[in-house]
N, C-alpha and C. Protein backbone atom coordinates (compact mmCIF):
# COMPACT_ATOMS: atom_id res chain seq x y z
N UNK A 1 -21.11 21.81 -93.52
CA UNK A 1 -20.00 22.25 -92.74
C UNK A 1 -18.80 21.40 -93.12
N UNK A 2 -17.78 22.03 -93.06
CA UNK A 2 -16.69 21.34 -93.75
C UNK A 2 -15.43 21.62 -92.94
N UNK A 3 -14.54 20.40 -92.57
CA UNK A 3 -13.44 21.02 -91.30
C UNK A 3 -12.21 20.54 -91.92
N UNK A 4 -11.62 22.02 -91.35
CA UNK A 4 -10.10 21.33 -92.86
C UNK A 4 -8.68 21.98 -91.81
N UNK A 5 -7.69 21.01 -91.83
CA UNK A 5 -6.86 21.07 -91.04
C UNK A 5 -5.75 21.33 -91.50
N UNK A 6 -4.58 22.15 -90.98
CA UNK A 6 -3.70 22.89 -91.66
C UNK A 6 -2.71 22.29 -91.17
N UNK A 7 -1.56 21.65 -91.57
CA UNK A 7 -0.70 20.67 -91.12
C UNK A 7 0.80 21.60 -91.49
N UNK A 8 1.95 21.49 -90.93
CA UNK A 8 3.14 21.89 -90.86
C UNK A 8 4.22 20.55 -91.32
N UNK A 9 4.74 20.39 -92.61
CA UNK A 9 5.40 19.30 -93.05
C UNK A 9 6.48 19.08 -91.85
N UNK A 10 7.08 17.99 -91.27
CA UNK A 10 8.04 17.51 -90.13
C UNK A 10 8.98 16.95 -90.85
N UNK A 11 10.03 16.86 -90.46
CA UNK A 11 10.81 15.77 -91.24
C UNK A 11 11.25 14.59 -90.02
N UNK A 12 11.24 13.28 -90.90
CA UNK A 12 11.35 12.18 -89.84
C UNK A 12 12.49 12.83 -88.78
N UNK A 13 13.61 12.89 -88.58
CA UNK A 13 14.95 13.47 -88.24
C UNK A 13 14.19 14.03 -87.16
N UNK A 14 13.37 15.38 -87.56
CA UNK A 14 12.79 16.03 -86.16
C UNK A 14 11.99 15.02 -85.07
N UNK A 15 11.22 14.53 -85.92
CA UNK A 15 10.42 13.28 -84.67
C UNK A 15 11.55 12.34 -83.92
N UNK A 16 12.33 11.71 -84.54
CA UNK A 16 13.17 11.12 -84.05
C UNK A 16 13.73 11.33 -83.44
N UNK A 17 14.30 12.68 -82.97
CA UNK A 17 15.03 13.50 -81.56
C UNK A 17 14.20 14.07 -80.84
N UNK A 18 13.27 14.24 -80.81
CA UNK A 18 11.88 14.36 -80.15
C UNK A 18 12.04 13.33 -78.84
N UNK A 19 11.72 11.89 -79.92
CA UNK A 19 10.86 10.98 -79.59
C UNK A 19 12.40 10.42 -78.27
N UNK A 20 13.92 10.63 -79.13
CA UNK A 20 15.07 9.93 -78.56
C UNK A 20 15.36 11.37 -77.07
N UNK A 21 15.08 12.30 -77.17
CA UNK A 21 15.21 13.28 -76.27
C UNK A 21 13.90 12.94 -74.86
N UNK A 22 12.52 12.52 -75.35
CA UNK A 22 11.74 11.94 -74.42
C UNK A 22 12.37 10.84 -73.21
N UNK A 23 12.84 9.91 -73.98
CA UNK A 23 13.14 8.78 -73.63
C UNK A 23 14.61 8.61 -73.16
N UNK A 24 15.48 10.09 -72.88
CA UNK A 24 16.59 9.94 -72.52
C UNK A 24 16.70 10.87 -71.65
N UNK A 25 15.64 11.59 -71.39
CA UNK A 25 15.46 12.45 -70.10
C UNK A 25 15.95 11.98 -68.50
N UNK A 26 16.06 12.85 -67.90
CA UNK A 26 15.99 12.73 -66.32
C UNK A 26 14.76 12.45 -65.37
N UNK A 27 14.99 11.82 -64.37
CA UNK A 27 13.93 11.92 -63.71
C UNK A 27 13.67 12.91 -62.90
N UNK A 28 12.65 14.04 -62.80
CA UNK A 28 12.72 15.20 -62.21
C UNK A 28 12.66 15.06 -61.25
N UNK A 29 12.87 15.70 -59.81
CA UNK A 29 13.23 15.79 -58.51
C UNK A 29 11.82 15.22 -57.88
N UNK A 30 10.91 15.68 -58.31
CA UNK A 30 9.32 15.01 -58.03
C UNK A 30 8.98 13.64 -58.18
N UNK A 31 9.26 13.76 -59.84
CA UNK A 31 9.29 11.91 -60.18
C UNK A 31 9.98 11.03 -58.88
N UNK A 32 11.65 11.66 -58.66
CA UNK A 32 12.43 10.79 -57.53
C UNK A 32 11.60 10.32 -56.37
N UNK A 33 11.26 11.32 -55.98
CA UNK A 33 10.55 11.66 -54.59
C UNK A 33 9.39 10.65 -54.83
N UNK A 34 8.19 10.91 -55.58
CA UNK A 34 7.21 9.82 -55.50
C UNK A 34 7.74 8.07 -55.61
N UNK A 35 8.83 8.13 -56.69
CA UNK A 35 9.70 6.86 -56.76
C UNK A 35 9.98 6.36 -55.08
N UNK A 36 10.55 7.03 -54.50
CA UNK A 36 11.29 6.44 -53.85
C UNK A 36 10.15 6.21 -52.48
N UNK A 37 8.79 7.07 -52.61
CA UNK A 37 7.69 6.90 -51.38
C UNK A 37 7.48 5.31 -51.74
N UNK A 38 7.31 5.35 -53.02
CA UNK A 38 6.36 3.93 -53.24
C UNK A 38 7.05 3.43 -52.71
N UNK A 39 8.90 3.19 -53.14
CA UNK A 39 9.95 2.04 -52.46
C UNK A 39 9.64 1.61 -50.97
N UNK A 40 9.25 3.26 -50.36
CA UNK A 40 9.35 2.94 -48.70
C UNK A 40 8.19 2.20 -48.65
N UNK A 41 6.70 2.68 -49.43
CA UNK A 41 5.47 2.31 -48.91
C UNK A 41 5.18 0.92 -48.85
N UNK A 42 6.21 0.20 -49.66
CA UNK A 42 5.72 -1.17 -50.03
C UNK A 42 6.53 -1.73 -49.27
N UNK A 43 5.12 -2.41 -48.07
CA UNK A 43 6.38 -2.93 -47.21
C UNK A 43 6.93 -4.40 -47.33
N UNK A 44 7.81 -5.18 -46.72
CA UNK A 44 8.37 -6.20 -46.91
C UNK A 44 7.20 -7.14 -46.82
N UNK A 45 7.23 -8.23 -46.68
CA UNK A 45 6.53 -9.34 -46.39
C UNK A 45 6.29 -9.80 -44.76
N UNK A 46 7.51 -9.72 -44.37
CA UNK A 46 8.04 -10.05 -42.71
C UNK A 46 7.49 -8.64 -42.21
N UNK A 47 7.40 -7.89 -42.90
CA UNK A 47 6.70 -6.13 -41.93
C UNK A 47 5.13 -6.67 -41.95
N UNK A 48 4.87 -6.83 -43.16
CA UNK A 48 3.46 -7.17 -43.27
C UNK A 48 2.72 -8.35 -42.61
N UNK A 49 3.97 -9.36 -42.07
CA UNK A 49 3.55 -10.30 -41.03
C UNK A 49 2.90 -9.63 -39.47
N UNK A 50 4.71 -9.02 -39.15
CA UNK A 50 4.20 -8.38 -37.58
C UNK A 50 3.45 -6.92 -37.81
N UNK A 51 3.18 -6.30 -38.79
CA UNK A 51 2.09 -5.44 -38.63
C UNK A 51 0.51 -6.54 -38.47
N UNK A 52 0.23 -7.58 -39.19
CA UNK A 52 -1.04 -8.03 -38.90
C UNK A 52 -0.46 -8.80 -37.32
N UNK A 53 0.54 -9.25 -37.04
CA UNK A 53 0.33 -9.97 -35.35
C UNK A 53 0.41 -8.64 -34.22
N UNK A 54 0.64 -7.32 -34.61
CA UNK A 54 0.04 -6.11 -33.81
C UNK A 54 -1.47 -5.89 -33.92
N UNK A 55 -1.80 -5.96 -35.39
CA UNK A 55 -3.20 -5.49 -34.91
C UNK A 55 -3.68 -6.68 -34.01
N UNK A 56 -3.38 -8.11 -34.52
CA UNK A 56 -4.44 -9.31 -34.01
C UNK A 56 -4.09 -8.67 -32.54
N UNK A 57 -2.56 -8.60 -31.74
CA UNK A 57 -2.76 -8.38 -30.29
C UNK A 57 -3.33 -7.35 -29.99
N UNK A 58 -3.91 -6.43 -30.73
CA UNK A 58 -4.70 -5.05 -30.48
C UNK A 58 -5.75 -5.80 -30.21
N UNK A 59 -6.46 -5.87 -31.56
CA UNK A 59 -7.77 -6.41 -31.40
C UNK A 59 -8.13 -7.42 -30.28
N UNK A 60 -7.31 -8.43 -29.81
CA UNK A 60 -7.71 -9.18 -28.36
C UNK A 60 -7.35 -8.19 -27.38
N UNK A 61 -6.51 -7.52 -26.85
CA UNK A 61 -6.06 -6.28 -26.12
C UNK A 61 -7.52 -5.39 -26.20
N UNK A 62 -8.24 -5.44 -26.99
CA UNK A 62 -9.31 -4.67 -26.98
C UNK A 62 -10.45 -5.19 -26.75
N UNK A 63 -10.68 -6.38 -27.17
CA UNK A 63 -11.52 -7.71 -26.43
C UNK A 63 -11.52 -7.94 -24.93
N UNK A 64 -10.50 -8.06 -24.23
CA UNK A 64 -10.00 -8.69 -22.69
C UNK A 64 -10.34 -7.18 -22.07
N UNK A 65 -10.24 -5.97 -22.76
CA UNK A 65 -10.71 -4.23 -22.07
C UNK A 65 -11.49 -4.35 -22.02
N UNK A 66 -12.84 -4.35 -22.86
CA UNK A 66 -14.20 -4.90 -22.95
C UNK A 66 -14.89 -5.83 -21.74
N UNK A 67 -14.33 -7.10 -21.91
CA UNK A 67 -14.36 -8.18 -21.08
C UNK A 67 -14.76 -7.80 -19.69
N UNK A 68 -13.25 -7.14 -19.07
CA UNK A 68 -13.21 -6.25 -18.13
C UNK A 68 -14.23 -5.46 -17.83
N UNK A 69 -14.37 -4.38 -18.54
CA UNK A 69 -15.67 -3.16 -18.56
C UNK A 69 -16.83 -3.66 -17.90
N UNK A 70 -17.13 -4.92 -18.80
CA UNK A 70 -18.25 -5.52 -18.45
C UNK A 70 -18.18 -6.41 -17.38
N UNK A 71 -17.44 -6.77 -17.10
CA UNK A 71 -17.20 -7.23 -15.77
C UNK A 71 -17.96 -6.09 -14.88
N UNK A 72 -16.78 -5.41 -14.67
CA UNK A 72 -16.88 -4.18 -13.65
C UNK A 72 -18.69 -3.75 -13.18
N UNK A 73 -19.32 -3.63 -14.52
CA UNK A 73 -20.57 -3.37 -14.51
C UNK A 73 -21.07 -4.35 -14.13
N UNK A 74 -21.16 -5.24 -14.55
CA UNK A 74 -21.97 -6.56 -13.84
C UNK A 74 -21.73 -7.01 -12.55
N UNK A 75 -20.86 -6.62 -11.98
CA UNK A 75 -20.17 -6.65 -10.61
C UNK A 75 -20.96 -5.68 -9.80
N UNK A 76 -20.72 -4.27 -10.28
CA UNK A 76 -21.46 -3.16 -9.87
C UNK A 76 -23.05 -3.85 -9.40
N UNK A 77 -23.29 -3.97 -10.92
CA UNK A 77 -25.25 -4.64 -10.90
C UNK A 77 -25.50 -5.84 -9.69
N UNK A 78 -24.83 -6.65 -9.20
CA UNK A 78 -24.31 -7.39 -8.34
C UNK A 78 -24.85 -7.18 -6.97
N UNK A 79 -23.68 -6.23 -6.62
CA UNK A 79 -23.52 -5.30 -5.34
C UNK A 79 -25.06 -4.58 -5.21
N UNK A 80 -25.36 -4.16 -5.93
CA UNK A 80 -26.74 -2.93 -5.76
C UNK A 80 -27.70 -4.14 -5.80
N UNK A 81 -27.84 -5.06 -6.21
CA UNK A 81 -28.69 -6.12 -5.72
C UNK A 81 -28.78 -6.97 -4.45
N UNK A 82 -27.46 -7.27 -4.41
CA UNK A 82 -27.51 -7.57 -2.56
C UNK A 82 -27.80 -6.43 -1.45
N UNK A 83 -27.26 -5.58 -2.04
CA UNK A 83 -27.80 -4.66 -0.87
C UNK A 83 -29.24 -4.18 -0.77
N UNK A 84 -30.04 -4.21 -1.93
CA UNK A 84 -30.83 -4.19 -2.17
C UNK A 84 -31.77 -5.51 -1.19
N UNK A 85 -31.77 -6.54 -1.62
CA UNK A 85 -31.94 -8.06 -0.72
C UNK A 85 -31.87 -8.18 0.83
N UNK A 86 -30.34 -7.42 1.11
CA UNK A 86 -30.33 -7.67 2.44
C UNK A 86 -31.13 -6.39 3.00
N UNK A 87 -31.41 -5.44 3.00
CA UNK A 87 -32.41 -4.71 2.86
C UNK A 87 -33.97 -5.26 2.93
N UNK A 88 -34.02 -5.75 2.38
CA UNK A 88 -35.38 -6.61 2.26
C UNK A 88 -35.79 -7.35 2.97
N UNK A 89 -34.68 -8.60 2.95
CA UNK A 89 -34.35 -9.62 4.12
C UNK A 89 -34.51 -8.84 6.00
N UNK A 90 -33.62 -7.70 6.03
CA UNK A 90 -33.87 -7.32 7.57
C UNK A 90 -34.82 -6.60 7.82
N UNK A 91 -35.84 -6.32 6.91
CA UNK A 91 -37.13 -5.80 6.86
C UNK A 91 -37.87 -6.88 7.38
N UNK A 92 -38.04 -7.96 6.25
CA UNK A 92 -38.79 -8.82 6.44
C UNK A 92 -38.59 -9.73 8.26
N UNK A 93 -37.64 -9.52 8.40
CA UNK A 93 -37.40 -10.42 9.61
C UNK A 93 -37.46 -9.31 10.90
N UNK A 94 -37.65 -7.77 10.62
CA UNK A 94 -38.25 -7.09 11.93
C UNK A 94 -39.93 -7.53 12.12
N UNK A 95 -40.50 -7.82 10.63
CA UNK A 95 -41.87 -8.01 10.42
C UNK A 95 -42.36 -9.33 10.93
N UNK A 96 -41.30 -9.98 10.91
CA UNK A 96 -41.69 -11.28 11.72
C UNK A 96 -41.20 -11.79 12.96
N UNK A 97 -40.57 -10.90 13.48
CA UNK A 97 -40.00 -10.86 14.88
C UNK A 97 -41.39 -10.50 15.16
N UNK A 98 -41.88 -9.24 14.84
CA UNK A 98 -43.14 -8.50 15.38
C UNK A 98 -44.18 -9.39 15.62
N UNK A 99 -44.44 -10.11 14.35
CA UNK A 99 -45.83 -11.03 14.38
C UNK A 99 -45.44 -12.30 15.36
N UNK A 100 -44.28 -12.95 15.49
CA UNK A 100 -43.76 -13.91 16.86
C UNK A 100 -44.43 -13.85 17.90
N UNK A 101 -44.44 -12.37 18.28
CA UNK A 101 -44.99 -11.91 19.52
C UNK A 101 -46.61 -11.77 19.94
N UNK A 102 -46.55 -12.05 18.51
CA UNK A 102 -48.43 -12.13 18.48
C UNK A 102 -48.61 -13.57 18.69
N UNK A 103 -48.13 -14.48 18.72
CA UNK A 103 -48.65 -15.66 17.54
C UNK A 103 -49.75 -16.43 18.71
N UNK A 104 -50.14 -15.89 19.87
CA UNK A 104 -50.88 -16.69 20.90
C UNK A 104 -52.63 -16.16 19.90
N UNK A 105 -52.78 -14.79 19.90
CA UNK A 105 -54.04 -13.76 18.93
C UNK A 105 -53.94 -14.81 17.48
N UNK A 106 -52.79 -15.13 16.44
CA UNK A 106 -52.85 -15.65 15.57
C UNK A 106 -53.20 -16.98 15.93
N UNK A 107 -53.18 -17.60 16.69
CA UNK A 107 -53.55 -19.56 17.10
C UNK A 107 -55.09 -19.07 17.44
N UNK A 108 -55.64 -17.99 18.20
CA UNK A 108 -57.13 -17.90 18.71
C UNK A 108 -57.86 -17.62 17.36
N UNK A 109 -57.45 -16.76 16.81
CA UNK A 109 -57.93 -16.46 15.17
C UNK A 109 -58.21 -17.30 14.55
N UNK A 110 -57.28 -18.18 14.09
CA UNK A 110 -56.96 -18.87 12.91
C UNK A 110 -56.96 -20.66 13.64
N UNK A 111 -56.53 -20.84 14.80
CA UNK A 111 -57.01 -21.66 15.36
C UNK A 111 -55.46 -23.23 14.39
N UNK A 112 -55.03 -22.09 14.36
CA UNK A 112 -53.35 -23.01 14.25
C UNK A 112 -52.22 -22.41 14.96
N UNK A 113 -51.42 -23.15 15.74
CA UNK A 113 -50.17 -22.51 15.76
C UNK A 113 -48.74 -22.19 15.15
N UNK A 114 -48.93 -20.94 14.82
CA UNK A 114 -47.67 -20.56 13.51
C UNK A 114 -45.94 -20.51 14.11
N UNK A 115 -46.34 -20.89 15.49
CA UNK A 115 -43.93 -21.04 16.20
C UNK A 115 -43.12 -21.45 14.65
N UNK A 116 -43.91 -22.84 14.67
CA UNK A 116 -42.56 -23.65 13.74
C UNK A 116 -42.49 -23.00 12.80
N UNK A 117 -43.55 -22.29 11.51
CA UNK A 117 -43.66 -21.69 10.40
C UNK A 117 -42.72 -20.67 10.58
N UNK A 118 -43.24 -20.03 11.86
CA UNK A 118 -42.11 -18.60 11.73
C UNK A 118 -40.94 -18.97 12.48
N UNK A 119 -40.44 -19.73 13.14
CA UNK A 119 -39.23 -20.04 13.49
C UNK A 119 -38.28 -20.24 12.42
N UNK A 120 -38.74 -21.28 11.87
CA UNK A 120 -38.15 -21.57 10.73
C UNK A 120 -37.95 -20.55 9.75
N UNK A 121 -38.78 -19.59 8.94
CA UNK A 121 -38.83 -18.65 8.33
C UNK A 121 -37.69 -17.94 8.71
N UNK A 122 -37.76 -17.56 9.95
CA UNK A 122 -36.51 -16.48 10.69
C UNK A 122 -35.82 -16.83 10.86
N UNK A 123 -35.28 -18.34 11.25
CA UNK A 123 -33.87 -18.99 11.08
C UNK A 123 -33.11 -19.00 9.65
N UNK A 124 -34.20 -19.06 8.66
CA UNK A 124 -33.65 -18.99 7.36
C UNK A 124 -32.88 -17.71 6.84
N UNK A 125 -34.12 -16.98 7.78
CA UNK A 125 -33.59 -15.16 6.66
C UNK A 125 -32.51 -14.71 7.40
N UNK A 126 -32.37 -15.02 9.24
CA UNK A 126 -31.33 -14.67 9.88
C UNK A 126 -29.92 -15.54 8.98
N UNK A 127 -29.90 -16.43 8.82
CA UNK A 127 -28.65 -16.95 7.65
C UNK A 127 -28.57 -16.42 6.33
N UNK A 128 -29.08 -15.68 6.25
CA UNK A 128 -29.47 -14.65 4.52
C UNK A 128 -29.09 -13.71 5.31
N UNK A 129 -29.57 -13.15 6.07
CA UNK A 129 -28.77 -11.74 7.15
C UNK A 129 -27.18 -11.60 7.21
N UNK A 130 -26.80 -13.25 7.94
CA UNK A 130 -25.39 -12.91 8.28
C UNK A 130 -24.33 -13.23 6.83
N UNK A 131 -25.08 -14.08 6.03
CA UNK A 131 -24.35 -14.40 4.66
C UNK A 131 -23.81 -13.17 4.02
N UNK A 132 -25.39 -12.21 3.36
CA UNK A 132 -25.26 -11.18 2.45
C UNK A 132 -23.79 -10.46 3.01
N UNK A 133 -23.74 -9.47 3.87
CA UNK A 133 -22.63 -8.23 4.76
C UNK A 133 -20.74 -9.20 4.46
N UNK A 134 -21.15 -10.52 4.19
CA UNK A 134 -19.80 -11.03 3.71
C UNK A 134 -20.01 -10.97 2.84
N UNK A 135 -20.63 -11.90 1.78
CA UNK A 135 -20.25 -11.89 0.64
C UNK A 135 -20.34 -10.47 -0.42
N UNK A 136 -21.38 -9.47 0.02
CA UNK A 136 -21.10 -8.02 -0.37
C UNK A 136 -19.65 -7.61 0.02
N UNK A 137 -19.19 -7.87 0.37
CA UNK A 137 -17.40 -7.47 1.28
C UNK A 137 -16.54 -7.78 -0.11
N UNK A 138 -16.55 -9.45 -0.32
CA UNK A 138 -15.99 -9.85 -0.94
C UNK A 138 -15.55 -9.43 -2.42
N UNK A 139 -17.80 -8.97 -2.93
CA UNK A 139 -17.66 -8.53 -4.09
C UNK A 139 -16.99 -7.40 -4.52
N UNK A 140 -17.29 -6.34 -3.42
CA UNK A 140 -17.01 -5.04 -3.09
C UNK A 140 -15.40 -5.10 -3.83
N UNK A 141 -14.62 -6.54 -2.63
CA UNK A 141 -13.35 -5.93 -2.71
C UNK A 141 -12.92 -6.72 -4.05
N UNK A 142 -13.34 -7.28 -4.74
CA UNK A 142 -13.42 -7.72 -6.34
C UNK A 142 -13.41 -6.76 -6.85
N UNK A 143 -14.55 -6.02 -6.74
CA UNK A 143 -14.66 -4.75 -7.95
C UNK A 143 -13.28 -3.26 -7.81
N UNK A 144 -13.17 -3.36 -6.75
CA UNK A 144 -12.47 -2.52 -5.97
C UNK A 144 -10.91 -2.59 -7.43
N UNK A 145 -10.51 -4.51 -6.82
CA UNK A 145 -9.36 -4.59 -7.37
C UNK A 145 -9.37 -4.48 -9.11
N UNK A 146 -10.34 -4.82 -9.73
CA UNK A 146 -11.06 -5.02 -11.17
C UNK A 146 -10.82 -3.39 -11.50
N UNK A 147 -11.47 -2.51 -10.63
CA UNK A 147 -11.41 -1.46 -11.08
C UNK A 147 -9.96 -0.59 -10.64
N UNK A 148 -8.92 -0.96 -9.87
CA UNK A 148 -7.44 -0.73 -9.94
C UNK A 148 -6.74 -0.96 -11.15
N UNK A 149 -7.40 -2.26 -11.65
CA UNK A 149 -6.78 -3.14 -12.85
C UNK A 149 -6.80 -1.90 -13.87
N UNK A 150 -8.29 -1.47 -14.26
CA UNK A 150 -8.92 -1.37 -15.43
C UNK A 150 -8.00 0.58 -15.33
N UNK A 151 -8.13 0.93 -14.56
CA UNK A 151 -7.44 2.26 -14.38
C UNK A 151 -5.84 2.14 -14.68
N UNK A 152 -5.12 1.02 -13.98
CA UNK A 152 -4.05 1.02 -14.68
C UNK A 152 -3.47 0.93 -16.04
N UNK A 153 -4.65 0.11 -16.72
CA UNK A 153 -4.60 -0.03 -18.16
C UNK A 153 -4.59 1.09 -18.89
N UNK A 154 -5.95 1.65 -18.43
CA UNK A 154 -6.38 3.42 -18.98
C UNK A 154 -5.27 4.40 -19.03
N UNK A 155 -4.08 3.99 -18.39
CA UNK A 155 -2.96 5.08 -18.21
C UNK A 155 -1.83 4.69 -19.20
């Protein structure tokens, strides 16, 4: 196989106004246009400062939202536990009001007397009684304001 190429003689003169007509052209309306994006795109140095001290205050601005969130929830988890407790607590202390009333049957039984055990017991949980109903108040009105906060932000 044999490959044979058919050439058209040029004279230097033609290349040379070619080559001087390339290189003395306009810039077409497109060329401008991409020219002048790059100009805008590249931004200064001082832009490129306070664009990174926006994101950094984003990014903590988005940290301290978080923060919050989880607050709120753990606050929540909080609340549903004391109430949960004091719940428990005024259970436990109808159950031992009840057995009080026994405790002459419990000394013949058992052949000890249980007053001080359960006095004490019920003096304790009655101060777990009147504690919890405040400090649930308090948390309550924590979360209350936490979650005013967190809604105002959201807007």
């Amino acid at each position: 196989m044999s490959a044979r190429m058919e050439t058209e003689p040029v004279s230097w003169e033609q290349t040379e106004r070619r080559d001087h007509e390339l290189t003395q052209r306009t810039l077409s309306g497109i060329e401008v246009e991409r020219f002048e994006a790059e100009k805008v795109a590249a931004p200064s140095p001082e832009a490129e400062r306070r664009a990174s001290r926006r994101e950094e205050r984003a990014a903590l601005e988005a940290q301290e939202w978080d923060k919050r969130i989880d607050r709120r929830e753990q606050m929540r988890m909080e609340i549903k536990r004391g109430k949960e407790l004091l719940e428990q607590v005024q259970t436990e202390l109808a159950t031992l009001r009840s057995r009080l009333e026994e405790w002459p049957g419990y000394e013949t039984v058992c052949g000890k007397n249980p007053l001080s055990e359960y006095m004490q017991t019920i003096a304790a949980k009655e101060r777990i009684e009147q504690y919890l109903p405040v400090w649930l108040k308090r948390r309550e009105e924590e979360l209350h304001s936490l979650s005013r906060e967190i809604e105002r932000g959201a807007c």
